[in-house]
N, C-alpha and C. Protein backbone atom coordinates (compact mmCIF):
# COMPACT_ATOMS: atom_id res chain seq x y z
N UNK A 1 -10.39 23.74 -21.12
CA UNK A 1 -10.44 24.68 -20.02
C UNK A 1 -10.58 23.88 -18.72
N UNK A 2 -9.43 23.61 -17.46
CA UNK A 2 -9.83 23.08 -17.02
C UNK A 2 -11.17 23.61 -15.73
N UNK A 3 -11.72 22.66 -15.17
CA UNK A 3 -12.73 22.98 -14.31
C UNK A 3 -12.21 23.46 -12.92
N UNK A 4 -13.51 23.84 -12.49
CA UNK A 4 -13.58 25.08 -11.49
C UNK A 4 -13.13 23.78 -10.19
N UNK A 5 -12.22 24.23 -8.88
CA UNK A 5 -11.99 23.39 -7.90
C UNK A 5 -13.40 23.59 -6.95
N UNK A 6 -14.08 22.54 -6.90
CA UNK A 6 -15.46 23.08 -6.22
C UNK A 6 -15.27 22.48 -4.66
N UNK A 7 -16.12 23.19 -3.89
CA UNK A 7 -16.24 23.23 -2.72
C UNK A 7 -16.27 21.93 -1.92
N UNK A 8 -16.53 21.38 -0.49
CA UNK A 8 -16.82 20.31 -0.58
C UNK A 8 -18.73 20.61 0.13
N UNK A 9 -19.12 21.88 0.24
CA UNK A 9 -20.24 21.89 -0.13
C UNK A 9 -21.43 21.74 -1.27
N UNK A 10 -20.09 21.96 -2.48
CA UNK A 10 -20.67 21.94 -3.66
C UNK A 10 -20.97 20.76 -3.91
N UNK A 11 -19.60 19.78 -3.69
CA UNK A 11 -19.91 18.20 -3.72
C UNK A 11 -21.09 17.59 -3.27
N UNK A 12 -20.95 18.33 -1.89
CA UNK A 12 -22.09 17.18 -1.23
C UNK A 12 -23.48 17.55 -1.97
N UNK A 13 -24.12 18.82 -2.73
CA UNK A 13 -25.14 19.43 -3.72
C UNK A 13 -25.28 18.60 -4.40
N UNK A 14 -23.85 18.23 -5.10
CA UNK A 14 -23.81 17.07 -6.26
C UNK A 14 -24.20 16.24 -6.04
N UNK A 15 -23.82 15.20 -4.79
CA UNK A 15 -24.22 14.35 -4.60
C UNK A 15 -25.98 14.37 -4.48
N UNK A 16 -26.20 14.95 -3.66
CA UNK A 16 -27.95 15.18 -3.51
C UNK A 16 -28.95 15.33 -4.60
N UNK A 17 -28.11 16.24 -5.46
CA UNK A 17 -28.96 16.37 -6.63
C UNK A 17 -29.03 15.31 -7.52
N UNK A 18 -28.32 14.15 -7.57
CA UNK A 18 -28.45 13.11 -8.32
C UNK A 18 -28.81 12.15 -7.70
N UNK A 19 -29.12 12.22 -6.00
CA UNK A 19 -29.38 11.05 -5.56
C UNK A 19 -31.27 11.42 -5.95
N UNK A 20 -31.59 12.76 -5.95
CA UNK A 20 -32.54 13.17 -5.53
C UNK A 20 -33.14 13.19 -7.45
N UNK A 21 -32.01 13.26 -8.20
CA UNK A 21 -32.33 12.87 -10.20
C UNK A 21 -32.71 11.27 -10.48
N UNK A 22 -31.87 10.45 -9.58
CA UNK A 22 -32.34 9.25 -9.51
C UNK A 22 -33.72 8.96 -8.60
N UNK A 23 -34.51 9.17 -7.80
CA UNK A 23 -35.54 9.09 -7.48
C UNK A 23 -36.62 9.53 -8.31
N UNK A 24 -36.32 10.68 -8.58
CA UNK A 24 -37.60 10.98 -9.95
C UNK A 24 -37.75 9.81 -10.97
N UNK A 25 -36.44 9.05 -11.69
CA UNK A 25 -35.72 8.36 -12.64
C UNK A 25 -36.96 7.74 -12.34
N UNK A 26 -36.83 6.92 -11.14
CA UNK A 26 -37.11 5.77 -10.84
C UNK A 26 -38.75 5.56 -10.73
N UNK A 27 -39.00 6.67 -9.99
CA UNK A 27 -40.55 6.90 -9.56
C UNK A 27 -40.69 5.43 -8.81
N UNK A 28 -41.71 5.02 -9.34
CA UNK A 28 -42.62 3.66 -9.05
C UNK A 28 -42.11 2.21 -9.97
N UNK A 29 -40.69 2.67 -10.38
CA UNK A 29 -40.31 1.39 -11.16
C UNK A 29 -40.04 0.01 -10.22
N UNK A 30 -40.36 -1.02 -10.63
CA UNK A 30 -39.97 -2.45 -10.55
C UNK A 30 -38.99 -2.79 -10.98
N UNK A 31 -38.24 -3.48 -10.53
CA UNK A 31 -36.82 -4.10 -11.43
C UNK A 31 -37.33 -4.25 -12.97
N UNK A 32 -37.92 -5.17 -13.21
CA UNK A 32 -38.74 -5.26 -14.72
C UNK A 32 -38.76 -4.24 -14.96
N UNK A 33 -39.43 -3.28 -14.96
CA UNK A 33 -39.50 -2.02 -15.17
C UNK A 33 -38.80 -1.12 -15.66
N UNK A 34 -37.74 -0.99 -14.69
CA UNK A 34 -36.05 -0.17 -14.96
C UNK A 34 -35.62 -1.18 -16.18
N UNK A 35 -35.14 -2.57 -15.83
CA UNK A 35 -34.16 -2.53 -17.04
C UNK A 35 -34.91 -2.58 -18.15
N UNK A 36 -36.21 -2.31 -18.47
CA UNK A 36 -36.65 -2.54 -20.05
C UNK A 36 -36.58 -0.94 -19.90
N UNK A 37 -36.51 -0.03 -19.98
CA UNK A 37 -36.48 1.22 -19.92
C UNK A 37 -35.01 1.71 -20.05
N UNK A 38 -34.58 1.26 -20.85
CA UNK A 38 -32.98 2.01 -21.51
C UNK A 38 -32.71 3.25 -20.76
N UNK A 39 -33.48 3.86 -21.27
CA UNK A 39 -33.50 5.42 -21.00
C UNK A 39 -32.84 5.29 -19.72
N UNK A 40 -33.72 5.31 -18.68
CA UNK A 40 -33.66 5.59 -17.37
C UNK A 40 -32.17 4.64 -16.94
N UNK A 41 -32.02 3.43 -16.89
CA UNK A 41 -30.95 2.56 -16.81
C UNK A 41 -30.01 3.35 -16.93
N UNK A 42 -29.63 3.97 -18.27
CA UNK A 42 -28.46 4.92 -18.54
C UNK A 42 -28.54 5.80 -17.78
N UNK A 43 -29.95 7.01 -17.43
CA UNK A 43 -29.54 8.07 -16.80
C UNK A 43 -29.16 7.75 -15.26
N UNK A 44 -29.65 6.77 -14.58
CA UNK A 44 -28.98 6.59 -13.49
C UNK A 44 -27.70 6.21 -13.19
N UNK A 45 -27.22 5.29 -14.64
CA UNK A 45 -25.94 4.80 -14.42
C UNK A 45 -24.82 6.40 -14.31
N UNK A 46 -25.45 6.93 -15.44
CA UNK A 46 -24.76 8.25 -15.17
C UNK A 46 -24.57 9.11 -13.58
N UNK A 47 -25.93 9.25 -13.09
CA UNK A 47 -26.21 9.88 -11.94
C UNK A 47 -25.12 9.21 -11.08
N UNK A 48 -25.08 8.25 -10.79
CA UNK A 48 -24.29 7.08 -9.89
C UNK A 48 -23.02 7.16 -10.18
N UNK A 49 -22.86 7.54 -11.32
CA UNK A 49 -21.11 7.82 -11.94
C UNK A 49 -20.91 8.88 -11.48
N UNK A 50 -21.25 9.98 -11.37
CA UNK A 50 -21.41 11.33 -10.49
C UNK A 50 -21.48 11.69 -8.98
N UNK A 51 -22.18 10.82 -8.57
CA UNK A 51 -21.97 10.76 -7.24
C UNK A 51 -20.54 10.08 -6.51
N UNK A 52 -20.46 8.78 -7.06
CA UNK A 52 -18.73 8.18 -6.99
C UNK A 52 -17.89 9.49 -6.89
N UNK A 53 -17.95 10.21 -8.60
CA UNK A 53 -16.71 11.18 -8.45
C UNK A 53 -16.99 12.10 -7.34
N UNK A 54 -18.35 12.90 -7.17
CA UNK A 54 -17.83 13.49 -6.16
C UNK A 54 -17.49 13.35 -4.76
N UNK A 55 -17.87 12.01 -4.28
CA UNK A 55 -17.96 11.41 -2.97
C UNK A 55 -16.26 11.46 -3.27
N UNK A 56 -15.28 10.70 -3.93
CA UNK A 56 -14.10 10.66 -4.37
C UNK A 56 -13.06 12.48 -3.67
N UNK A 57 -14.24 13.67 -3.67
CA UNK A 57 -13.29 14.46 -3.52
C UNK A 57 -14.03 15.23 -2.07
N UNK A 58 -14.62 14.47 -1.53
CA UNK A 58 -15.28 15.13 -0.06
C UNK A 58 -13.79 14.95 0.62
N UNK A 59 -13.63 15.70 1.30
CA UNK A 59 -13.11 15.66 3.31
C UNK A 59 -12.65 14.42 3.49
N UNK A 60 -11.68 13.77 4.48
CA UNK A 60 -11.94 13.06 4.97
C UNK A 60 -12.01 13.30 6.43
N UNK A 61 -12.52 14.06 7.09
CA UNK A 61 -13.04 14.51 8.07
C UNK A 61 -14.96 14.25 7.72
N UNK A 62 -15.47 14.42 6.98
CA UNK A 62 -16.98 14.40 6.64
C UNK A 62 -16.98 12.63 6.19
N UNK A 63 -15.82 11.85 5.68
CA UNK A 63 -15.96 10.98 5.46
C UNK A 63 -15.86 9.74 7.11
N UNK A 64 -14.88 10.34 7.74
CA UNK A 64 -14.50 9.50 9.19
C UNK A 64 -16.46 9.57 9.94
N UNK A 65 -16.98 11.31 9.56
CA UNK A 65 -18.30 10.72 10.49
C UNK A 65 -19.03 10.20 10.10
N UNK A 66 -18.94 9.54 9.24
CA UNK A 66 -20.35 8.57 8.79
C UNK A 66 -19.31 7.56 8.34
N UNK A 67 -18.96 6.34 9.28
CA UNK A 67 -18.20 5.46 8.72
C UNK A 67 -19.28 3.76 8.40
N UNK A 68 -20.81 4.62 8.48
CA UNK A 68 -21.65 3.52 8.33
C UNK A 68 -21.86 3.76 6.92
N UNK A 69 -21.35 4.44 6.21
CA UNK A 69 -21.48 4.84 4.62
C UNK A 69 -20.14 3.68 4.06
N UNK A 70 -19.92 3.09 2.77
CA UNK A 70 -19.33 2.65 2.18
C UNK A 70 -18.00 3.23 1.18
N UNK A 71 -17.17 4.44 1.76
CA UNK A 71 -17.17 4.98 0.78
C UNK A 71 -16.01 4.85 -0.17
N UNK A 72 -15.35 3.77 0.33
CA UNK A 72 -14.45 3.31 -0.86
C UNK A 72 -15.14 2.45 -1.53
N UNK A 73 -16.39 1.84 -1.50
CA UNK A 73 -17.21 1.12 -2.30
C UNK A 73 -17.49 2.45 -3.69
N UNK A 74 -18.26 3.12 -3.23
CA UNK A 74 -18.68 4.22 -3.64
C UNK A 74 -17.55 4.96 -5.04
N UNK A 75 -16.49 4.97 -4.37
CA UNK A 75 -15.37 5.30 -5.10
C UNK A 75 -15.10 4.25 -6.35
N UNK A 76 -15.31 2.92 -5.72
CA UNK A 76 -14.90 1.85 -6.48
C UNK A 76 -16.02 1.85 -7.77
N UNK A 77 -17.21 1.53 -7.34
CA UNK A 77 -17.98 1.38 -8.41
C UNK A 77 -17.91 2.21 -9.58
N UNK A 78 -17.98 3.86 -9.19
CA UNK A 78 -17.49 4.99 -10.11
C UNK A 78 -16.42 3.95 -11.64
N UNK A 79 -15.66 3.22 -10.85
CA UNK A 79 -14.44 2.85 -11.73
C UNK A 79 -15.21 2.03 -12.51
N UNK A 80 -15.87 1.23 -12.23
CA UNK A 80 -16.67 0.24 -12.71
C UNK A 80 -17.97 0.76 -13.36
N UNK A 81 -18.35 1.44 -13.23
CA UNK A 81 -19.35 2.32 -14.36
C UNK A 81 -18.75 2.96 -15.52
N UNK A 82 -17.13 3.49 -15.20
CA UNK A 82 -16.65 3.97 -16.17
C UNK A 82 -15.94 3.35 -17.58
N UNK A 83 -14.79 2.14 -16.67
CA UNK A 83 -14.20 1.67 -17.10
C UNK A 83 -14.81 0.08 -17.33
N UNK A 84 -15.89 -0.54 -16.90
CA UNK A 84 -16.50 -2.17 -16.84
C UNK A 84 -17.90 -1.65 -17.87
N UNK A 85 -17.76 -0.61 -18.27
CA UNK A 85 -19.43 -0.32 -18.86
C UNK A 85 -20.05 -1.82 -19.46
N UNK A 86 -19.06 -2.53 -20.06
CA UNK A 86 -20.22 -3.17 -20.82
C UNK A 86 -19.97 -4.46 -19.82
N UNK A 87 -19.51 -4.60 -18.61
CA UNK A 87 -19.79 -5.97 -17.84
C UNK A 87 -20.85 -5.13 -16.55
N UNK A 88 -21.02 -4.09 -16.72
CA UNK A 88 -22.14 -3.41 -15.51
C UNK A 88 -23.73 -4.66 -15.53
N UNK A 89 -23.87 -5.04 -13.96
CA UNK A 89 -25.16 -5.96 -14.01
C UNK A 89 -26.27 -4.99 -13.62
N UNK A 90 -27.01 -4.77 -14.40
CA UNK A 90 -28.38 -3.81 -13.88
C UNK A 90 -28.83 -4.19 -12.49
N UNK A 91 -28.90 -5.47 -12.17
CA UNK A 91 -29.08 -6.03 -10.47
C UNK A 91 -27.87 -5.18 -9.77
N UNK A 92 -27.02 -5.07 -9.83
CA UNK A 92 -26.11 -4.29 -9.02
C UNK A 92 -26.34 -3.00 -8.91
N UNK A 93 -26.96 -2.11 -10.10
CA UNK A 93 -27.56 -0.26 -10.27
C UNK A 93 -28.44 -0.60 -9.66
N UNK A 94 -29.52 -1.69 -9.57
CA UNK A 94 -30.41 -1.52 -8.77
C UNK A 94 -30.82 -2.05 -7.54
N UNK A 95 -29.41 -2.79 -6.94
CA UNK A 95 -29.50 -2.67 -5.25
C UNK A 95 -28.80 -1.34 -5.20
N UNK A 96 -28.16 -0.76 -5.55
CA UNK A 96 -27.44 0.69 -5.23
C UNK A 96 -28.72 1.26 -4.96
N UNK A 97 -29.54 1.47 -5.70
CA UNK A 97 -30.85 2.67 -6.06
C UNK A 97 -31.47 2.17 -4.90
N UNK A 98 -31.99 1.17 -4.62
CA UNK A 98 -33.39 1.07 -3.94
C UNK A 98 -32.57 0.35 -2.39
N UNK A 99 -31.22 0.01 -2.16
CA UNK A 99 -30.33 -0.06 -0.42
C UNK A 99 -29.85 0.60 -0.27
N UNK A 100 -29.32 1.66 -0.87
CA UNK A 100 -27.86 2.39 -0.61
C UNK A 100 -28.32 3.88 -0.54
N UNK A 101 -29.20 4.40 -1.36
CA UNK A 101 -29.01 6.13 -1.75
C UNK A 101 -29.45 6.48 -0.19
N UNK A 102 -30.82 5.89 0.04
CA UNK A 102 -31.61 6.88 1.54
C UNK A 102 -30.59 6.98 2.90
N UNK A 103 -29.65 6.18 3.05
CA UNK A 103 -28.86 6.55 4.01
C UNK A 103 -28.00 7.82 3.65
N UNK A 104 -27.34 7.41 2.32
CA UNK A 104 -26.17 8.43 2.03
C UNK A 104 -26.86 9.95 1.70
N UNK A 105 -28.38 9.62 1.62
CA UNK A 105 -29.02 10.95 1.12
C UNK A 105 -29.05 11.71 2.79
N UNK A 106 -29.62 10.90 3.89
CA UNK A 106 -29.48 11.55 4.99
C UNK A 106 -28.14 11.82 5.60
N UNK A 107 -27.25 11.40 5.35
CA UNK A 107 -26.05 11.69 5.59
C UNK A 107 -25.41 12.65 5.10
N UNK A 108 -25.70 13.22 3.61
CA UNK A 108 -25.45 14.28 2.78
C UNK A 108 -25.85 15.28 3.61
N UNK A 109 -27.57 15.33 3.71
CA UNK A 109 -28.17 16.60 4.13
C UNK A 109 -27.43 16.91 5.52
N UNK A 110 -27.30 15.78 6.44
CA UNK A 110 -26.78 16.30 7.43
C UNK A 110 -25.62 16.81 7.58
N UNK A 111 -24.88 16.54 6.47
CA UNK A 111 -23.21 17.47 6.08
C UNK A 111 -23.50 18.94 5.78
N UNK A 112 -24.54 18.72 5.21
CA UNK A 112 -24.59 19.83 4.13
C UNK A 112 -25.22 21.21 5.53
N UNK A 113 -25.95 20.58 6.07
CA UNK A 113 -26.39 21.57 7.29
C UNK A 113 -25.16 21.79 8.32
N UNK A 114 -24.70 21.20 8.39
CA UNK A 114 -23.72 21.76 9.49
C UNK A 114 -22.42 22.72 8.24
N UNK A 115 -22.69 22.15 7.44
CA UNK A 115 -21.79 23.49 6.72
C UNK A 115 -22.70 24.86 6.22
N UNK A 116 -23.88 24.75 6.65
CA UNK A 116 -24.49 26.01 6.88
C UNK A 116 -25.20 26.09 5.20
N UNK A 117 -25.40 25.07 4.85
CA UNK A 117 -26.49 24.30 3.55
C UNK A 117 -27.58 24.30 3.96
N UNK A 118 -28.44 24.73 2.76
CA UNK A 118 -30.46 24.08 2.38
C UNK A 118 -30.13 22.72 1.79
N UNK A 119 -31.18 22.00 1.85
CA UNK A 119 -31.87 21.04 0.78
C UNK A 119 -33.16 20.76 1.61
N UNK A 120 -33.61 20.21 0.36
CA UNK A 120 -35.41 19.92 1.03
C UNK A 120 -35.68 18.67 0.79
C-alpha cells in the first residue's frame, strides 16, 4: 500500500520528533557509554535515518533559509546509514548527536511556527 504524501509540516514533526527521540536515547551518555549500549546506538542510527529521509523531502524554499544547516550532508548520510550499515563509525553518530541536532532542532521549530505549528 503505498504511503500517504505527507506535508512538509508533517516532515518537519518528523524531523523534531526524532531529534527530540534521540535526546531522551541519549540522556547523560558519554561516548563510552553510547557505544557499549547496542540498544541505543541502533535506535539513534535509526532516528538519524529518518530525519535524512525526511529532510530529503522538505521545500526548497525552507531549505534556501537556513543555508547554515548542511543539508545535502544530511541527505547524504541517510545513504550511508542505509546502504554503508556495516562501515557506519559510531564517532561519526556521535558528532551528529551531540554538534549537529540543536541547531537543526531550532531551525525546525522555527519552520514549523511560521507554518502555523506547536512544539515544545
Amino acid at each position: 500500500m503505498p504511503s500517504e504524501k505527507r506535508s512538509p509540516l508533517q516532515r518537519i514533526e518528523d524531523i523534531l520528533e526524532n531529534i527530540d527521540r534521540i535526546r531522551r536515547f541519549v540522556g547523560d551518555y558519554d561516548f563510552d557509554s553510547f557505544v557499549q549500549d547496542t540498544r541505543t546506538l541502533y535506535a539513534v542510527t535509526r532516528a538519524l535515518e529518518i530525519i535524512s529521509e525526511a529532510s530529503r523531502h522538505l521545500p526548497h524554499d525552507i531549505k534556501a533559509r537556513s543555508s547554515n544547516i548542511d543539508w545535502r550532508g544530511i541527505a547524504a548520510v541517510g545513504n550511508v546509514y542505509r546502504h554503508g550499515y556495516d562501515t557506519v563509525e559510531s564517532t561519526l553518530i556521535w558528532d551528529v548527536v551531540t554538534r549537529d541536532l540543536d541547531t537543526l532542532r531550532i531551525v525546525m521549530i522555527a519552520e514549523l511556527r511560521a507554518l502555523g505549528g506547536e512544539w515544545n
